[in-house]
Protein backbone atom coordinates (compact mmCIF):
# COMPACT_ATOMS: atom_id res chain seq x y z
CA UNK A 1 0.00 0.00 0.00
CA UNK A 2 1.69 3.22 -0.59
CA UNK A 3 2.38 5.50 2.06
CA UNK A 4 1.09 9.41 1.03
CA UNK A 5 0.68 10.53 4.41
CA UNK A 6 2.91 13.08 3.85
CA UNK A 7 1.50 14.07 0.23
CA UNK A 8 -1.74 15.35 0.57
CA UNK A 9 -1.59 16.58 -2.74
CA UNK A 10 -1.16 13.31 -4.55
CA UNK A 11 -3.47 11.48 -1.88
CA UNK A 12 -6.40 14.04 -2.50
CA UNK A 13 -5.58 12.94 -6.63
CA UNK A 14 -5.90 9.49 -6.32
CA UNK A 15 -9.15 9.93 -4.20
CA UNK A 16 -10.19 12.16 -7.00
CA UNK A 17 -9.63 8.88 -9.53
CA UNK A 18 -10.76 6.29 -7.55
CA UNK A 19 -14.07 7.99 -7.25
CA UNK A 20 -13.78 9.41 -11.24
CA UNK A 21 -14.56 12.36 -10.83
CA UNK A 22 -11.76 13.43 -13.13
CA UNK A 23 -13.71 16.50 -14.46
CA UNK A 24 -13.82 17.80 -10.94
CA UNK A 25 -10.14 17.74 -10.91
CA UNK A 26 -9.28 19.48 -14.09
CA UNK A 27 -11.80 21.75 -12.76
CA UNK A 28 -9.61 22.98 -9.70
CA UNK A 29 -5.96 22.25 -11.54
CA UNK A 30 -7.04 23.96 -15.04
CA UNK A 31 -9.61 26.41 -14.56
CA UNK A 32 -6.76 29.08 -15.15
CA UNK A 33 -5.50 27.78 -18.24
CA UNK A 34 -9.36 27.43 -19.93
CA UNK A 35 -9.88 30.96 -18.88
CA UNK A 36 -6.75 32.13 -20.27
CA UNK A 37 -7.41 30.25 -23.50
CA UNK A 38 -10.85 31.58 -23.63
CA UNK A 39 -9.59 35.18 -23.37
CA UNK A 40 -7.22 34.66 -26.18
CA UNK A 41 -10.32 33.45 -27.90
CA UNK A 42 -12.23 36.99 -26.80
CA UNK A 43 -9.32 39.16 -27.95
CA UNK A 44 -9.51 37.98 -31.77
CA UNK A 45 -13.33 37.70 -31.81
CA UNK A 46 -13.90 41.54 -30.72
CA UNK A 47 -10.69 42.59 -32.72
CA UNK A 48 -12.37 40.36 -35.51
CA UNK A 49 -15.82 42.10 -35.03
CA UNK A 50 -15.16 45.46 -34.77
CA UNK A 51 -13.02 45.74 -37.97
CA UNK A 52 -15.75 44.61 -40.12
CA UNK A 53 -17.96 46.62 -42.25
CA UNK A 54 -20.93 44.92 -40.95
CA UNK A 55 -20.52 46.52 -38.06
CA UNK A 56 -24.40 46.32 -37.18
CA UNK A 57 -24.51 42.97 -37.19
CA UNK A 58 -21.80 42.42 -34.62
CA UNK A 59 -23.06 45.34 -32.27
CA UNK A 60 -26.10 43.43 -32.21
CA UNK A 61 -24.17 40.35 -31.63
CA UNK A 62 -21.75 41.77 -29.09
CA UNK A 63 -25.03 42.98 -27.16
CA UNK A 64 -26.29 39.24 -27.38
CA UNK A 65 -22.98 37.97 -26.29
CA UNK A 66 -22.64 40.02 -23.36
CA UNK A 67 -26.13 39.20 -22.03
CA UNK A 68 -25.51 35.50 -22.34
CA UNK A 69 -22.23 35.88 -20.13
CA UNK A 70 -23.92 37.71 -17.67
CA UNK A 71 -26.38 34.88 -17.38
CA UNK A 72 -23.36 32.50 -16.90
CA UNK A 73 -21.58 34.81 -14.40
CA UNK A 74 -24.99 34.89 -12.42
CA UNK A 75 -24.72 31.01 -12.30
CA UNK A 76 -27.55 30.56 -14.82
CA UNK A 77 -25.86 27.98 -17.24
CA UNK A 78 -28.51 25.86 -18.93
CA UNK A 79 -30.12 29.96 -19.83
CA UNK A 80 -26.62 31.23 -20.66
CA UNK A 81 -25.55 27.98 -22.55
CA UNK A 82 -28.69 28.42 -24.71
CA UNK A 83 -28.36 32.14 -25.56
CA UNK A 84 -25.02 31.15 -26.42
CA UNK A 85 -26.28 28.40 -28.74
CA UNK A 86 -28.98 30.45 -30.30
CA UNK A 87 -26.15 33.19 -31.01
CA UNK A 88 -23.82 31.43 -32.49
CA UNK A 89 -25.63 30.49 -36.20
CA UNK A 90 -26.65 34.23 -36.89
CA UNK A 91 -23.10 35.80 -35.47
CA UNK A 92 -20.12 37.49 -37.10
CA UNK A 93 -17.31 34.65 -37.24
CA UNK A 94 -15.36 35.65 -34.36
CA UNK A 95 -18.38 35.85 -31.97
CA UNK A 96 -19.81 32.58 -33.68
CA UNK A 97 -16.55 30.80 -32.50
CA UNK A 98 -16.82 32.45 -29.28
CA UNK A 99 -20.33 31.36 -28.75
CA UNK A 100 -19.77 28.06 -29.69
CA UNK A 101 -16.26 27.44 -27.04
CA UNK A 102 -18.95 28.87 -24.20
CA UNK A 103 -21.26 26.70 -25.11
CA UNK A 104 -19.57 23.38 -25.01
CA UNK A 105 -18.35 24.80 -22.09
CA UNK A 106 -21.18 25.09 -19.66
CA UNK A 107 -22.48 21.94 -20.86
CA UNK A 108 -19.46 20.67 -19.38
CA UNK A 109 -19.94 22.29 -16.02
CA UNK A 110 -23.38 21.06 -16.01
CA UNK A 111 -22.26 17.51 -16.07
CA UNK A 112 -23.14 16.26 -19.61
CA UNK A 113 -19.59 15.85 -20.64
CA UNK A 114 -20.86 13.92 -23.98
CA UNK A 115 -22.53 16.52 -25.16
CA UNK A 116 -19.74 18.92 -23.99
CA UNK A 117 -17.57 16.47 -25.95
CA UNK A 118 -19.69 16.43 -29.31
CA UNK A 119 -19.76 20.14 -29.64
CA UNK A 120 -16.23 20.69 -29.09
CA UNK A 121 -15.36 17.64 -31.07
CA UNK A 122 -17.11 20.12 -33.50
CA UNK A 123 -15.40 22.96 -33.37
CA UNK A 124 -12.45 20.73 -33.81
CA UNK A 125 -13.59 19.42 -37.17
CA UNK A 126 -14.57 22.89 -38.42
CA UNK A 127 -12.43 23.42 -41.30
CA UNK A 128 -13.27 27.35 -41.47
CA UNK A 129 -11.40 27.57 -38.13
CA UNK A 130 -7.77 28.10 -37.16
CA UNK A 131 -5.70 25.30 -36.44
CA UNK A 132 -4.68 26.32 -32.75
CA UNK A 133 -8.41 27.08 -32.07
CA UNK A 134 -9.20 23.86 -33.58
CA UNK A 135 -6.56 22.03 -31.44
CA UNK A 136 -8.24 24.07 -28.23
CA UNK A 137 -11.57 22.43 -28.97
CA UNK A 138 -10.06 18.74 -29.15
CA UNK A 139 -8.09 19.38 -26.25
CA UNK A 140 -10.97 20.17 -24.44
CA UNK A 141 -13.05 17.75 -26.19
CA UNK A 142 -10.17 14.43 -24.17
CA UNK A 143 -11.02 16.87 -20.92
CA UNK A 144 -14.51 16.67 -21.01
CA UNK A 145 -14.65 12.84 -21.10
CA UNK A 146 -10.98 12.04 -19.15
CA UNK A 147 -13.19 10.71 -16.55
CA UNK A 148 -14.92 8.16 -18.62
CA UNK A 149 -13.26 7.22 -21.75
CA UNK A 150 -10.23 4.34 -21.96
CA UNK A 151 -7.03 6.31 -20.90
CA UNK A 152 -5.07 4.99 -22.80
CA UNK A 153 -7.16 5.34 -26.42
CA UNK A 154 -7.60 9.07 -25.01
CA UNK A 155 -3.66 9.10 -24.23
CA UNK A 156 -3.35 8.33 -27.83
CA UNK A 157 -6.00 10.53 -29.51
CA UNK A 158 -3.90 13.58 -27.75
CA UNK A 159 -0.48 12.67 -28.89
CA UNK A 160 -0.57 14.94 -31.58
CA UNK A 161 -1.31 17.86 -29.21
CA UNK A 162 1.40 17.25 -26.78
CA UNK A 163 3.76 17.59 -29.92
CA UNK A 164 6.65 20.44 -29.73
CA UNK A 165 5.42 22.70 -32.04
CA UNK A 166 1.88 22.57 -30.66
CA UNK A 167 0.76 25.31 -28.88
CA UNK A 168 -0.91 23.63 -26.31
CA UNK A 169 1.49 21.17 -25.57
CA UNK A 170 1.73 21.42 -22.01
CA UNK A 171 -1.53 21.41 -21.05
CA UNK A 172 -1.75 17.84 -23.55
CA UNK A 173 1.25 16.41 -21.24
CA UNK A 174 0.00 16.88 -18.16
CA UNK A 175 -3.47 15.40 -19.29
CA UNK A 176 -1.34 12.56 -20.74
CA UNK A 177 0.32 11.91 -17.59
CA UNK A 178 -3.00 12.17 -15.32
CA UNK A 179 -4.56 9.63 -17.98
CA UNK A 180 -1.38 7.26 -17.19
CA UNK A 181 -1.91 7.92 -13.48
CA UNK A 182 -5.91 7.14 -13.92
CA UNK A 183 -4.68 4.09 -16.41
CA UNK A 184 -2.74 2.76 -12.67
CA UNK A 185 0.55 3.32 -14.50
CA UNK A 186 2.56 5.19 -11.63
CA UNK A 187 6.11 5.42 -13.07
CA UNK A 188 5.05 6.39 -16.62
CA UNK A 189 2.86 9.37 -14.26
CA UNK A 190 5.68 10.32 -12.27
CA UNK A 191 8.09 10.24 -15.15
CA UNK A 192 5.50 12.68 -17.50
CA UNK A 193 5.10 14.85 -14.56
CA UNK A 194 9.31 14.80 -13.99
CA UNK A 195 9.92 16.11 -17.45
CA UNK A 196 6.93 19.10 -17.34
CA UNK A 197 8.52 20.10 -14.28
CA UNK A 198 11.91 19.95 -15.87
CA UNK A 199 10.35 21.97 -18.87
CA UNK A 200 11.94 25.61 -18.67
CA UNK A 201 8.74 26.60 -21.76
CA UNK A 202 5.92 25.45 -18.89
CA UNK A 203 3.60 27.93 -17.28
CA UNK A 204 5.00 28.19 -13.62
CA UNK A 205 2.25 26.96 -12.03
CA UNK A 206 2.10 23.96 -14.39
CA UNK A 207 6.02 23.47 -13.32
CA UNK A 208 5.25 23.96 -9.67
CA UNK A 209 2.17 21.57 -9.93
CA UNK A 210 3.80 18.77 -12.17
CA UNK A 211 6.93 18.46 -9.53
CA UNK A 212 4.56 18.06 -6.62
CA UNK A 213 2.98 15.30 -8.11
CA UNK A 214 5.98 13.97 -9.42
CA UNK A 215 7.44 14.39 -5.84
CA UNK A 216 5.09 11.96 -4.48
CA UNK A 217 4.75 9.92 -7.21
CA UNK A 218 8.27 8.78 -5.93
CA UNK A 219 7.87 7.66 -2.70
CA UNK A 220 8.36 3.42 -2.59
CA UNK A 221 5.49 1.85 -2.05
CA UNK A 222 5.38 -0.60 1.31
């Protein structure tokens, strides 16, 4: 049995997977990086919208847009996650995708992570989309069912993203090595989480995070 008495960290983790509640853990670990993503996501769709010449069309949008996040911000998802999906067929491009990322992602917090999945497995196949914003959604997409799916056919589906030249690369790692730690594979865990620590290009908290677990990862078992 191993011993994490002194890794509360790790022991609170493997309660979180024993119980699969995986969501629920990317939920307190990743909340940051989503909202960062998202924001990225805001900055080119108003950029996008107000340098058009149908300006009208995205005022009115932008109006609709804000309104739905207020109804998310007032904790009214299943309202806010429909104005978002009534908004995004008749919206500018930018606001569309927008729309479409909130969307997929309050059905997540709701709890239906298969519908979550579906739309951002969506987004992901949307040709008329960017490839990082595409990668987003399919990154999301192995989030929103981590807790359910085979780990290691979802390790696999996100190789691609945890490529070097991927921009969201670190985020795909340390989903990879949470999958292996789900999957019961400790060392390949520990040694996934060893080199994000190690990785000088990782977000600090990611770092600080990934050498924790890594930490207790380590200790024998006895």
């Amino acid at each position: 049995m191993a011993d994490n008495t002194a890794d509360p960290l790790l022991r609170e983790i493997e309660e979180e997977l024993r119980h699969e509640r995986f969501a629920k853990l990317w939920q307190r670990f990743g909340n940051w990086v989503i909202g960062a993503a998202i924001a990225v996501v805001a900055v080119v769709a108003g950029h996008q919208g107000w340098q058009s010449h149908q300006m009208s069309q995205r005022e009115q949008a932008s109006v609709r847009y804000a309104a739905a996040v207020r109804l998310a911000a007032e904790n009214n998802a299943a309202a806010a996650e429909k104005a978002f999906a009534q908004l995004a067929p008749a919206a500018p491009a930018g606001y569309a995708m927008l729309a479409r990322f909130r969307e997929a992602a309050l059905a997540a917090k709701q709890g239906d992570s298969l519908r979550a999945a579906s739309l951002y497995r969506r987004l992901a196949a949307d040709g008329g989309l960017d490839n990082s914003y595409r990668d987003l959604a399919a990154l999301q997409a192995a989030f929103a069912v981590a807790d359910s799916a085979e780990p290691q056919a979802l390790r696999q589906e996100i190789a691609r993203l945890a490529a070097a030249d991927s921009p969201w690369r670190h985020l795909a790692r340390e989903l990879s090595a949470l999958l292996s730690l789900r999957a019961g594979d400790r060392e390949t865990a520990r040694e996934e989480f060893r080199r994000l620590a190690e990785d000088a290009a990782a977000p600090a908290a990611l770092k600080a995070r990934a050498a924790e677990i890594a930490a207790g990862l380590g200790k024998k078992e006895g």
